[in-house]
Protein backbone atom coordinates (compact mmCIF):
# COMPACT_ATOMS: atom_id res chain seq x y z
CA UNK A 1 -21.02 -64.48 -24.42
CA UNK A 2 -24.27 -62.89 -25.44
CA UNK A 3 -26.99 -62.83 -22.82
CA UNK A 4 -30.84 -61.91 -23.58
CA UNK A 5 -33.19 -61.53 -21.07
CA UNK A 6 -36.77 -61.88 -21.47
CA UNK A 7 -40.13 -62.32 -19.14
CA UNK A 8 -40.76 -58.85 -18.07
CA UNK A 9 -43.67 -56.91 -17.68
CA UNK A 10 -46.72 -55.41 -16.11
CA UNK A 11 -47.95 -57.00 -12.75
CA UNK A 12 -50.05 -56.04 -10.25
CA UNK A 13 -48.60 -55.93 -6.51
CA UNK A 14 -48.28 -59.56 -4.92
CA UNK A 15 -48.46 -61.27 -8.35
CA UNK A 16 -45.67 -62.85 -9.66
CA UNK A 17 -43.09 -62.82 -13.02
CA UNK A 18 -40.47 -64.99 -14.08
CA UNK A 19 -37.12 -63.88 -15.77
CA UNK A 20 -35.34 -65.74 -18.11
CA UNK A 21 -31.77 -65.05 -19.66
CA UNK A 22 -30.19 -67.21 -22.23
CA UNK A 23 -27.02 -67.49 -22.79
CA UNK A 24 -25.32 -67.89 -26.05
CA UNK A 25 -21.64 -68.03 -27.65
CA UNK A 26 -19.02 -68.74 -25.40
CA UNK A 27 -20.55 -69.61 -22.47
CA UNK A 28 -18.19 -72.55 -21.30
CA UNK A 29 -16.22 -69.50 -20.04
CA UNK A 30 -18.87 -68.77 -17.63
CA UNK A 31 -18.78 -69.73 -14.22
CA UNK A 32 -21.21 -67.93 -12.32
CA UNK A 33 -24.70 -66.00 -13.58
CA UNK A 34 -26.11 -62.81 -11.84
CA UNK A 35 -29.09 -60.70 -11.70
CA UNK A 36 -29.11 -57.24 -11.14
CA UNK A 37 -31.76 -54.12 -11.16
CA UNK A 38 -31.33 -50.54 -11.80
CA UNK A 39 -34.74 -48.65 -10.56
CA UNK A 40 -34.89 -44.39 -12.04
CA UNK A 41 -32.48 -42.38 -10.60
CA UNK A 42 -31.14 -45.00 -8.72
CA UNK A 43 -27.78 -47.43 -8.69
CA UNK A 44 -27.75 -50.87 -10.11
CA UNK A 45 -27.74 -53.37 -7.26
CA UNK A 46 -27.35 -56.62 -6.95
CA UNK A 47 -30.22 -59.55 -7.33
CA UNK A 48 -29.39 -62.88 -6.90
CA UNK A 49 -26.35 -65.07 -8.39
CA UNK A 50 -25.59 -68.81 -8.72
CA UNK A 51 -22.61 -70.37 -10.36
CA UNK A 52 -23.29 -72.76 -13.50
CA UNK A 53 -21.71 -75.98 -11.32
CA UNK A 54 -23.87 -75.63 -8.96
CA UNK A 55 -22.77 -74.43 -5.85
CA UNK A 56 -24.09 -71.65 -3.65
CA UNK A 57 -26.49 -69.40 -4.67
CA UNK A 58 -26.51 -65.48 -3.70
CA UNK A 59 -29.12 -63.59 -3.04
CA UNK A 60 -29.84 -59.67 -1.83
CA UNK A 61 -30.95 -59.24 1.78
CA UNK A 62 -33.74 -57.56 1.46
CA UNK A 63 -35.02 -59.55 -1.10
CA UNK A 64 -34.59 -63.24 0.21
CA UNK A 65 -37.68 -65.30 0.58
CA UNK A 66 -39.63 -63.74 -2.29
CA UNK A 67 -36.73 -64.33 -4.92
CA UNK A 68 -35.23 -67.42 -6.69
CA UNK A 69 -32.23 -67.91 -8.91
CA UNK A 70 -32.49 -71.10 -10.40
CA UNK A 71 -30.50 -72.39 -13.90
CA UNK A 72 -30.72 -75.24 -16.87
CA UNK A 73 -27.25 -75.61 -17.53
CA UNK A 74 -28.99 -77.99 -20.59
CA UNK A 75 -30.16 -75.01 -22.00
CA UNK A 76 -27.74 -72.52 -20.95
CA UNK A 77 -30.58 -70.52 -19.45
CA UNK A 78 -30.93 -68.82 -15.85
CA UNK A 79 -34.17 -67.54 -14.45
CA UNK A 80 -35.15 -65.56 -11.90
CA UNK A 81 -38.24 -66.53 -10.35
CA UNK A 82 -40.70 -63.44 -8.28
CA UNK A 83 -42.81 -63.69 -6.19
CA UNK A 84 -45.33 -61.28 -3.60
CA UNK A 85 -44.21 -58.43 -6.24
CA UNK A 86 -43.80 -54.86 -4.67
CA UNK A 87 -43.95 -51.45 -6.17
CA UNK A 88 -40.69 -50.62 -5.18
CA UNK A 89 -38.81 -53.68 -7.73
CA UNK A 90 -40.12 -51.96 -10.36
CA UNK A 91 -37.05 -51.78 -12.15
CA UNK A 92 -34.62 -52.48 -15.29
CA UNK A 93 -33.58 -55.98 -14.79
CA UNK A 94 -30.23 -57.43 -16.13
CA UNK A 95 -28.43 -60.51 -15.77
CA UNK A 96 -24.20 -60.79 -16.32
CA UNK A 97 -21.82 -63.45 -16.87
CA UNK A 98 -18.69 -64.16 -14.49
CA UNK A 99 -16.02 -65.62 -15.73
CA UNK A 100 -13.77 -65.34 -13.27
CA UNK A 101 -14.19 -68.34 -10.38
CA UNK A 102 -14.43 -66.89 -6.56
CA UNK A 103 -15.25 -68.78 -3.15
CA UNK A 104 -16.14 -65.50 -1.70
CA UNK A 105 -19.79 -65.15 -1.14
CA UNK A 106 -19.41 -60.98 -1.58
CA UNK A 107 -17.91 -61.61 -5.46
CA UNK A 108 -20.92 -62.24 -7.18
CA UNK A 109 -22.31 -59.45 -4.94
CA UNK A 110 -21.04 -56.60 -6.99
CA UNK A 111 -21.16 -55.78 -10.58
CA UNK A 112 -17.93 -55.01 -11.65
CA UNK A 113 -16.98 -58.82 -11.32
CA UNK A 114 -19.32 -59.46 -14.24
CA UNK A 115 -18.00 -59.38 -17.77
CA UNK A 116 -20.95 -59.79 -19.54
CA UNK A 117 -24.48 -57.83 -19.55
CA UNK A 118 -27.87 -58.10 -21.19
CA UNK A 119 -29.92 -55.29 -22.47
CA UNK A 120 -32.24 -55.61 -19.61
CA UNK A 121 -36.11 -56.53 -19.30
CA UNK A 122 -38.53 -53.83 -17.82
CA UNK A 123 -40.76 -55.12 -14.62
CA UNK A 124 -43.35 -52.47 -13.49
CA UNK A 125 -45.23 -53.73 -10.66
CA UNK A 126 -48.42 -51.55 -9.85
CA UNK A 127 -50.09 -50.97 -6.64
């Protein structure tokens, strides 16, 4: 499965951006999309998942409210839609593939259960 993300960039603080990652090659095998975000000098953490079939979707605490996972299972794409942008999710932002199938809601939580990773799209939001 090959995964490119694209629709990052320069915003001002409370605009907004959409994310997009397409998915390509063997992507019947996937079962579940995430995003994640890696800020400078700090850990990858977790986003916002959904599964392809359409069941729950996952989202980060902190981050519920102004962020939106939504897919197009037509076009094998998954976006991430943000809004009321802070400075602090400036940040590398990468989406995975699962293909492994879990009813726990902490499994698409953490990135190891990912198989697949995109190169990442920059966001820079500026006060």
């Amino acid at each position: 499965v090959q995964l490119v993300e694209s629709g990052g960039g320069l915003v001002q603080a409370g605009g907004s951006l959409r994310l997009s990652c397409a998915a390509s090659g063997r992507t019947f095998s996937s079962i579940a999309m995430g995003w994640f975000r890696q800020a400078p000098g700090k850990e990858r953490e977790f986003v916002a998942a959904a599964t392809w079939s359409g069941g729950p979707t996952y989202y980060a605490d902190s981050l519920k409210g102004r962020f939106t996972i939504s897919r197009d299972n037509a076009k094998n794409t998954v976006y991430l839609q943000m809004n009321s942008l802070k400075p602090e999710d400036t940040a590398v932002y990468y989406c995975a593939a699962a293909t492994t199938y879990s009813s726990s809601s902490g499994y698409y939580r953490i990135a190891v259960s990912y198989d697949y990773w995109g190169q990442g799209t920059q966001v820079t939001v500026s006060s």
